[in-house]
N, C-alpha and C. Protein backbone atom coordinates (compact mmCIF):
# COMPACT_ATOMS: atom_id res chain seq x y z
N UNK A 1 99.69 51.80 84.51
CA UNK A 1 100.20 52.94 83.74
C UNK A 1 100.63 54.04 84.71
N UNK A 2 101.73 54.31 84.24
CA UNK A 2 102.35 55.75 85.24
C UNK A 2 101.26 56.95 85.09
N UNK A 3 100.98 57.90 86.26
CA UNK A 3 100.51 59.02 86.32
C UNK A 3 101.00 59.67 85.75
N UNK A 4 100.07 60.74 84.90
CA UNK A 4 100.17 61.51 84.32
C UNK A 4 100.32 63.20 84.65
N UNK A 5 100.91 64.29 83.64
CA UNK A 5 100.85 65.69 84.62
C UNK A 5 101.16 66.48 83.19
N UNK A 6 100.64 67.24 83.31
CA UNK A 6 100.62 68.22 81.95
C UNK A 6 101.73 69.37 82.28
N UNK A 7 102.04 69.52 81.18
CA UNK A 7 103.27 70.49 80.77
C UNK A 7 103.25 71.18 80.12
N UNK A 8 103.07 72.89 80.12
CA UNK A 8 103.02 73.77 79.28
C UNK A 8 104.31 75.21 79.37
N UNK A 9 104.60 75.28 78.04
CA UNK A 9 105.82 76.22 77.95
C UNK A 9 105.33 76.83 76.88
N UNK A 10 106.33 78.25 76.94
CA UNK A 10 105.85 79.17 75.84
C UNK A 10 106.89 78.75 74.72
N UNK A 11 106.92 78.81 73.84
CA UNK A 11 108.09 78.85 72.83
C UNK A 11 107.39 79.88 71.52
N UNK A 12 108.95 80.01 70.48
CA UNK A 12 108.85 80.33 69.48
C UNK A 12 107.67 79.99 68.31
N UNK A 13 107.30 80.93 67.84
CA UNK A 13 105.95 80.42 66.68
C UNK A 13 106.31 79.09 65.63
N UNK A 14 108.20 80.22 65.39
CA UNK A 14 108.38 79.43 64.28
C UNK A 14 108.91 77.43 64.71
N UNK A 15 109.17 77.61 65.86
CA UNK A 15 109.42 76.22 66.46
C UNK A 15 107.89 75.45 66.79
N UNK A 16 106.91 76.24 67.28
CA UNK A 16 105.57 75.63 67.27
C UNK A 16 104.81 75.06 66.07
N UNK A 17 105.37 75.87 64.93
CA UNK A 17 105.23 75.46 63.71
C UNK A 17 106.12 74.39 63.23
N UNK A 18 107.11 74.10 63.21
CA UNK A 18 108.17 72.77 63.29
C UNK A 18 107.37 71.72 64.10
N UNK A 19 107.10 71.90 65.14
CA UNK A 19 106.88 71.19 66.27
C UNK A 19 105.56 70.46 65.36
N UNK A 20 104.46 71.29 65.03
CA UNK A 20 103.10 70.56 64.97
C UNK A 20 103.04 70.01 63.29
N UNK A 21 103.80 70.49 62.05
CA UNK A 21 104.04 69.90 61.19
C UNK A 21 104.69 68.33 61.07
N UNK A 22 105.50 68.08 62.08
CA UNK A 22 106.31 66.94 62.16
C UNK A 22 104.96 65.90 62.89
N UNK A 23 104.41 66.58 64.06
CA UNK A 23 103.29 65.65 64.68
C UNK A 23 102.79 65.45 63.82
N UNK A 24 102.28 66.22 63.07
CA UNK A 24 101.03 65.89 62.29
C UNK A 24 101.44 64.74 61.25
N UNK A 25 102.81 65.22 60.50
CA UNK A 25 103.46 63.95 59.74
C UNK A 25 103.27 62.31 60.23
N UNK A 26 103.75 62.55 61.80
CA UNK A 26 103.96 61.00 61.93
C UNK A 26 102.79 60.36 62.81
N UNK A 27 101.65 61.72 62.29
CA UNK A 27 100.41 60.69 62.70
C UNK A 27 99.95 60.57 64.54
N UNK A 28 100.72 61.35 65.06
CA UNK A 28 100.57 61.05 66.56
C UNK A 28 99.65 62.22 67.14
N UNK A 29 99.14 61.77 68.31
CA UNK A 29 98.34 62.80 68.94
C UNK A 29 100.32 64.06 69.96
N UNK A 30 99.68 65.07 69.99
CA UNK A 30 100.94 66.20 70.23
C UNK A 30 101.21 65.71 71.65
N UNK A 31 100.28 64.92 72.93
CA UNK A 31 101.14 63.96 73.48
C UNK A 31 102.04 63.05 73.96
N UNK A 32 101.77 62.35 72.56
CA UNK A 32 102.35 60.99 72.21
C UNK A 32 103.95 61.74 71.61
N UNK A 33 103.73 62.84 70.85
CA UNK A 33 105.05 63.53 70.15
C UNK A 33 105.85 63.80 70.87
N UNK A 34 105.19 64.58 72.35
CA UNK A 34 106.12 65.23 72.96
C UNK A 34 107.19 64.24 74.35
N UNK A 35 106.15 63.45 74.37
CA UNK A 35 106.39 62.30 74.77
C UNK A 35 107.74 61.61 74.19
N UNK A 36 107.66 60.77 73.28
CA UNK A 36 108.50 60.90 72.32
C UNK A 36 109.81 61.76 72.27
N UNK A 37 109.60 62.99 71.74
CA UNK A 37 110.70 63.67 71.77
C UNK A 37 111.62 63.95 73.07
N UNK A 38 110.83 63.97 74.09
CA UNK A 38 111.34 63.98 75.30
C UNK A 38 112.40 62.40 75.84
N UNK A 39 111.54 61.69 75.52
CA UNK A 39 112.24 60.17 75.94
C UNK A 39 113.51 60.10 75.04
N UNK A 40 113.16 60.71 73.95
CA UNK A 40 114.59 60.61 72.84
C UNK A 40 115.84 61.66 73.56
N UNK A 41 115.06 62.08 74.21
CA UNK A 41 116.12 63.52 74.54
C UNK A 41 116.98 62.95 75.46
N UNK A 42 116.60 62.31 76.71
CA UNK A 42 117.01 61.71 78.01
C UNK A 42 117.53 60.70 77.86
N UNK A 43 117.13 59.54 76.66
CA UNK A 43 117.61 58.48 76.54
C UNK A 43 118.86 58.57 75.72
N UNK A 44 119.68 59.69 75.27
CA UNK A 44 120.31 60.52 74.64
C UNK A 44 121.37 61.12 75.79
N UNK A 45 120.94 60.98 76.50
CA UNK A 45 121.67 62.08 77.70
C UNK A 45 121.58 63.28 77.76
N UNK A 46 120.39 63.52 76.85
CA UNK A 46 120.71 65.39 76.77
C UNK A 46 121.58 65.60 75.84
N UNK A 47 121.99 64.72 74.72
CA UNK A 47 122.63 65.24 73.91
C UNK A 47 122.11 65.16 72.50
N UNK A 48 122.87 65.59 71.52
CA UNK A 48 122.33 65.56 70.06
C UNK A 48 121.06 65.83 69.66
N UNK A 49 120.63 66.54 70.82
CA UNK A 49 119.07 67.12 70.40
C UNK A 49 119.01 69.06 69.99
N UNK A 50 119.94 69.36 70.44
CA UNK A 50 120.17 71.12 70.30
C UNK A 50 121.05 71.16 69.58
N UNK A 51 121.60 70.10 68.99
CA UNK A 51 123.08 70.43 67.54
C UNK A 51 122.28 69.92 66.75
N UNK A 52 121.34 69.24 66.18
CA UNK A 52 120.87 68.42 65.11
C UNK A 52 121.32 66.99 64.42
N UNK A 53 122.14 66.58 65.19
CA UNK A 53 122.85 65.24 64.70
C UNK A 53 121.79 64.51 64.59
N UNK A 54 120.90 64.62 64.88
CA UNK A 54 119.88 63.26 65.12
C UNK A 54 118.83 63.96 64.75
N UNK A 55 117.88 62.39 63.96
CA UNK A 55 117.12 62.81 63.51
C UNK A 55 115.33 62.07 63.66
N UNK A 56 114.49 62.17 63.04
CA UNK A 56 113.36 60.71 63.82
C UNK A 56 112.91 60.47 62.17
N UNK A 57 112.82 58.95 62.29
CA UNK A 57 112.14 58.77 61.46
C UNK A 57 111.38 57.45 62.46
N UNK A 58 109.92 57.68 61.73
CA UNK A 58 108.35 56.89 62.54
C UNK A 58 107.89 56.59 60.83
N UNK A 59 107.34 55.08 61.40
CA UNK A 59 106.70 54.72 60.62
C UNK A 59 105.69 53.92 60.83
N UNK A 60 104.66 53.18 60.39
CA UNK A 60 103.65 52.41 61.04
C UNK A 60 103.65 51.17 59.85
N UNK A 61 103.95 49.64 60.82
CA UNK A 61 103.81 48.55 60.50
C UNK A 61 102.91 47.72 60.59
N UNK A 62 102.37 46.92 59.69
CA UNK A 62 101.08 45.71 60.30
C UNK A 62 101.42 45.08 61.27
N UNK A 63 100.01 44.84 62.08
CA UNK A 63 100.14 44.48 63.54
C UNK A 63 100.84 43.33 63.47
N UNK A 64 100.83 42.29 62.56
CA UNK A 64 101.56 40.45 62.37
C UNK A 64 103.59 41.16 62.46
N UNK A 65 104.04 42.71 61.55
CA UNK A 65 105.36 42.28 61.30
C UNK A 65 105.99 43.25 62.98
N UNK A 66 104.77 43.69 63.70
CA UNK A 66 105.14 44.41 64.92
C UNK A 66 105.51 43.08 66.20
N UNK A 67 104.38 42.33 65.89
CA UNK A 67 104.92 41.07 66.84
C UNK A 67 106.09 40.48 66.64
N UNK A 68 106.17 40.24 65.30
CA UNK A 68 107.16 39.49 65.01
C UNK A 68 108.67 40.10 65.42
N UNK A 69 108.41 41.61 65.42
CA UNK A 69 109.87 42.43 65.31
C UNK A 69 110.51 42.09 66.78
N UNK A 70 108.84 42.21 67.52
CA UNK A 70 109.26 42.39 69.22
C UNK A 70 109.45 41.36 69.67
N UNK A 71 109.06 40.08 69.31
CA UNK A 71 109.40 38.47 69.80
C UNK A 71 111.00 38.34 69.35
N UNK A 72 111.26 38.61 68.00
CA UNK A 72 113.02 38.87 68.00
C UNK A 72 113.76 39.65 69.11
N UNK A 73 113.14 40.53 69.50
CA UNK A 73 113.80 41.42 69.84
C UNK A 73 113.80 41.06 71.43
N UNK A 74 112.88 40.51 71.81
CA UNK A 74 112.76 39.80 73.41
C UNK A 74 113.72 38.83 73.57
N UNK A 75 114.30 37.93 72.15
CA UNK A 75 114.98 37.07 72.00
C UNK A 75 116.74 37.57 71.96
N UNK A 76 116.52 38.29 71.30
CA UNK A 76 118.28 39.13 70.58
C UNK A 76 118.56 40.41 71.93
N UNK A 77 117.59 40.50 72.65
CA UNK A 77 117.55 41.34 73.35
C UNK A 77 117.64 42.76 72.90
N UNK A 78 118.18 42.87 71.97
CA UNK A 78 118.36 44.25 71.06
C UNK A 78 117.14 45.24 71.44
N UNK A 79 117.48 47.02 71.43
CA UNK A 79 116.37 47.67 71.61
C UNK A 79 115.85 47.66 69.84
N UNK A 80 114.82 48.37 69.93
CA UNK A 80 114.17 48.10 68.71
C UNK A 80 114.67 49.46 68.02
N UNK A 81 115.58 50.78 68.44
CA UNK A 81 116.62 51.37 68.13
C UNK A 81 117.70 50.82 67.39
N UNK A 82 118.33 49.78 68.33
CA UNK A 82 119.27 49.15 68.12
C UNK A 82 119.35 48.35 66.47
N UNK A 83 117.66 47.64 66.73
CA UNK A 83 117.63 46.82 65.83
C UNK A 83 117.05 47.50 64.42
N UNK A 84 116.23 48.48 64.18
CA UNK A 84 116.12 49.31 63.07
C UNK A 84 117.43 50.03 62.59
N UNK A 85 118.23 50.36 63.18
CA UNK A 85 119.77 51.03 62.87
C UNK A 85 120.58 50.28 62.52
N UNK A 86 120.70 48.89 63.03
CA UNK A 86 121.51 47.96 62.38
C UNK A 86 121.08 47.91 60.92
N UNK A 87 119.74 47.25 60.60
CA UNK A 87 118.92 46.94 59.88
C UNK A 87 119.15 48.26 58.24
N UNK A 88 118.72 49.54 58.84
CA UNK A 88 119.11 50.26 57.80
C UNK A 88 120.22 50.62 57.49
N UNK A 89 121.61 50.44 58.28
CA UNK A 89 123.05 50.37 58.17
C UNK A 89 123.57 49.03 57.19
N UNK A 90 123.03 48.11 57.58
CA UNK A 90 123.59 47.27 56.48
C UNK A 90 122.88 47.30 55.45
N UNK A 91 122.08 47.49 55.27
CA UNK A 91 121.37 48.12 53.96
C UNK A 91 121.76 49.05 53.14
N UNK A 92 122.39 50.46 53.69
CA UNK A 92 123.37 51.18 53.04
C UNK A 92 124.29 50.88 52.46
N UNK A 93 125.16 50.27 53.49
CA UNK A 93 126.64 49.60 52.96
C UNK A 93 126.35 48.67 52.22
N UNK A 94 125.33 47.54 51.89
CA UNK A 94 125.40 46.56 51.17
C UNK A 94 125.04 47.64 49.62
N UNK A 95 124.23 48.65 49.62
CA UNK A 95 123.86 49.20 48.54
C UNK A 95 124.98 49.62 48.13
N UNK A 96 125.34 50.62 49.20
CA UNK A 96 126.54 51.54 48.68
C UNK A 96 128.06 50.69 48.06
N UNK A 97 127.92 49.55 48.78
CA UNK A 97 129.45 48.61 48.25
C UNK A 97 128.86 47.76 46.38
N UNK A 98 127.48 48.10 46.57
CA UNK A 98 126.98 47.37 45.07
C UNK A 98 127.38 48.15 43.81
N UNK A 99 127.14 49.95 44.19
CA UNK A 99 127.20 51.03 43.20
C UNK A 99 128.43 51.45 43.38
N UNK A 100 129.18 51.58 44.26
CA UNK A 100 130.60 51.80 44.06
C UNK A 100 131.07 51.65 42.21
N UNK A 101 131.14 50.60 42.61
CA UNK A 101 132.38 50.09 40.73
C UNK A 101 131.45 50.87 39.89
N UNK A 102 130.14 50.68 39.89
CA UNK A 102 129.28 51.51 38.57
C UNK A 102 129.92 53.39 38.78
N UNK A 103 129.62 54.01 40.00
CA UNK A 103 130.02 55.30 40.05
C UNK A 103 131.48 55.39 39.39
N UNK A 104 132.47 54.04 39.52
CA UNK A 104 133.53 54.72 39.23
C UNK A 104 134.08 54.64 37.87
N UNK A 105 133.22 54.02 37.03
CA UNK A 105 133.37 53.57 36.29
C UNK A 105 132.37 54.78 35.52
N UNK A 106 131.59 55.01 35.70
CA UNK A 106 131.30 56.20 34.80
C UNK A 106 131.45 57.38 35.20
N UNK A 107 132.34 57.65 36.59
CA UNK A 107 132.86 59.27 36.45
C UNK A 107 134.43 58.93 35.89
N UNK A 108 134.79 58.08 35.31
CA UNK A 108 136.08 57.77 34.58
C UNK A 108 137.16 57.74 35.61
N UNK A 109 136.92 57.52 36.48
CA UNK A 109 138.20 57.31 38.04
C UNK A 109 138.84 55.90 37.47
N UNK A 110 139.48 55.83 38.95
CA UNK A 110 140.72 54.64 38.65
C UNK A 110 140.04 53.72 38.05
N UNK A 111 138.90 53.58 38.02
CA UNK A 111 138.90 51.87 37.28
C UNK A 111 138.65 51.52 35.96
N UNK A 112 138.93 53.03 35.48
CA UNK A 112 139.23 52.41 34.16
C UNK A 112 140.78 52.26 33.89
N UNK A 113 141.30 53.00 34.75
CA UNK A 113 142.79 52.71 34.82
C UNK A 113 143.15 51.57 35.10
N UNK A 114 142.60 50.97 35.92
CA UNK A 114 143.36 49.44 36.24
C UNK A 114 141.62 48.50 36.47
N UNK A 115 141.62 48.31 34.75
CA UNK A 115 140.53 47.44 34.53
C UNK A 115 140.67 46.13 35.01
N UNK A 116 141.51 45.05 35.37
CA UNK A 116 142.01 44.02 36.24
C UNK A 116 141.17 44.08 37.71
N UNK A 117 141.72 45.03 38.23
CA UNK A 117 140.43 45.23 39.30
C UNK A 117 138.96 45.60 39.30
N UNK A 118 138.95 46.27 38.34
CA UNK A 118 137.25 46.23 38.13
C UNK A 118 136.90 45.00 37.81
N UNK A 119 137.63 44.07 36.89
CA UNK A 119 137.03 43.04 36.19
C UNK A 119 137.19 41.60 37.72
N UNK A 120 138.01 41.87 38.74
CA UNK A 120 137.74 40.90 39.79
C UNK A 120 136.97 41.64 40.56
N UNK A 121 136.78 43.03 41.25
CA UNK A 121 135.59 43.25 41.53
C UNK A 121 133.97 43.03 40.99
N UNK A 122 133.61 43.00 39.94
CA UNK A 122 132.52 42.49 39.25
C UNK A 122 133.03 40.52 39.83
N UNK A 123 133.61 40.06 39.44
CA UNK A 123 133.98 38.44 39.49
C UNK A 123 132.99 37.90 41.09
N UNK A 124 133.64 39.04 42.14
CA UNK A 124 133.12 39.08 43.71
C UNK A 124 131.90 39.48 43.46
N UNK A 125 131.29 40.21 42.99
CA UNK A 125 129.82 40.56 42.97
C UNK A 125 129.62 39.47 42.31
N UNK A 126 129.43 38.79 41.18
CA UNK A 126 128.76 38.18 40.40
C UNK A 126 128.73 36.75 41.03
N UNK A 127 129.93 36.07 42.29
CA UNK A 127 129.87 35.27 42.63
C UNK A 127 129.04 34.94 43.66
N UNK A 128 128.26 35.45 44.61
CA UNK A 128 126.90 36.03 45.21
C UNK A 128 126.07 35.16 44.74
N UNK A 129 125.37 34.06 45.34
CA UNK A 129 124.44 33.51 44.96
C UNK A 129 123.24 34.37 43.86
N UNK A 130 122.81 35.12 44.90
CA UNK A 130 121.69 35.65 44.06
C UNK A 130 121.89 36.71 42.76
N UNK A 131 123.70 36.71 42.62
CA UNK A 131 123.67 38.41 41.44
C UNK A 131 124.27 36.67 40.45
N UNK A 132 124.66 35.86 40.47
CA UNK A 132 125.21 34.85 39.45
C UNK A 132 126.41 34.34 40.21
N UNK A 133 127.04 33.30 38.88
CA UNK A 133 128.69 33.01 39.50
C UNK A 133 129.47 33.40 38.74
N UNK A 134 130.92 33.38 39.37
CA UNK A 134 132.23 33.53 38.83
C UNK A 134 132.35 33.92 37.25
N UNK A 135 132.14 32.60 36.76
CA UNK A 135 131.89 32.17 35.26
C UNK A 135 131.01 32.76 34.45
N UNK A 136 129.75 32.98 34.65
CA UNK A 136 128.69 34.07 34.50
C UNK A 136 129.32 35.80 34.41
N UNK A 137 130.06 36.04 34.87
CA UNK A 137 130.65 37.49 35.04
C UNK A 137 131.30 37.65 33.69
N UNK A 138 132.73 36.67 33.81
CA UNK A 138 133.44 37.03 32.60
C UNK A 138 132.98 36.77 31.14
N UNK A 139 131.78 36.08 31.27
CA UNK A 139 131.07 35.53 29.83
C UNK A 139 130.17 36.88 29.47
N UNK A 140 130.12 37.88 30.20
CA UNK A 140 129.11 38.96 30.03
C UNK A 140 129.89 39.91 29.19
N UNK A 141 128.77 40.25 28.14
CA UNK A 141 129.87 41.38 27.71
C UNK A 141 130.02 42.93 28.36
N UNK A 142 131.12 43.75 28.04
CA UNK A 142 131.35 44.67 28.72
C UNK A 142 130.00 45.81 28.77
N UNK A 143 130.05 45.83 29.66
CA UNK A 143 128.79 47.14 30.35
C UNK A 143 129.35 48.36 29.51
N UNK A 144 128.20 49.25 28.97
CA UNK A 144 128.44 50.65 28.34
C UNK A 144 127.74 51.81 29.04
N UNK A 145 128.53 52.86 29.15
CA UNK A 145 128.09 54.31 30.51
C UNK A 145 126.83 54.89 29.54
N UNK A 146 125.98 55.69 29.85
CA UNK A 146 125.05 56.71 28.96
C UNK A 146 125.56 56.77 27.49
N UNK A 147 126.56 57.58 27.35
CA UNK A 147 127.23 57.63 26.00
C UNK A 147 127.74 56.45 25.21
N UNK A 148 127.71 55.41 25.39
CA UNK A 148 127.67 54.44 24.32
C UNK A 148 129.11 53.92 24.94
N UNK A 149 129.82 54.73 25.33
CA UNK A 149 131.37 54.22 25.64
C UNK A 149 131.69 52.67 26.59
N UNK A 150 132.71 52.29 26.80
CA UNK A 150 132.79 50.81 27.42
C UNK A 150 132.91 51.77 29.13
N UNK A 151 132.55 50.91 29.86
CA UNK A 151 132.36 51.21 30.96
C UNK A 151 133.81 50.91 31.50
């Protein structure tokens, strides 16, 4: 283990208060935090840490899905950055490309204008192993918004 050396600075209350609310959140000794925040900073280049673009999210996994993450990850080589950001990125987009047609369809946008495309967009979703098939779509009857109306 690398040697160690303590580091003390004065700062703002109201940033000491930021500072030890967030430790305390993610469970770490103010060490391990600053630690942390520091390695994020450098491994960053010094950037996106004084504009706010970036942000931390920590979480704690059972010890069986921590091995498992890091034996992938020894394998894919991927950092475990890399591989949590992928991971919650396609997760978005797969969500966000699911609710699309529903949002547009009940703030009354184009697709009720050109129901042809809503009705082969649903066709592509429904053909998805796990949401149904093709055939399954058009046999459904039409979806209705809050108000009773056809979607």
């Amino acid at each position: 283990m690398e040697n160690r050396k303590n580091l003390c600075a004065m700062i703002p209350e109201s940033l000491h208060t930021q500072v030890r609310t967030e430790q305390e959140q993610m469970e770490l000794t103010l060490s391990q935090y600053m630690e942390m925040v520091l390695k994020q900073h450098f491994e960053n280049g010094g950037k996106n840490m004084a504009n706010g673009t970036t942000r931390t999210l920590a979480f704690q996994v059972p010890e069986e899905l921590f091995e498992r993450v890091k034996a992938h990850l020894k394998v894919t080589g991927l950092s475990q950055k890399e591989f949590v950001i992928g991971l919650i990125e396609k997760a978005l987009q797969e969500a966000e490309a699911g609710t699309q047609p529903e949002k547009e369809a009940a703030q009354g946008t184009e697709a009720q204008a050109q129901p042809e495309k809503r009705t082969a967009q649903g066709a592509e979703a429904k053909a998805q192993p796990e949401q149904g098939t093709a055939g399954q779509a058009e046999a459904e009857p039409p979806q209705e918004d809050a108000q009773g109306e056809p979607a």
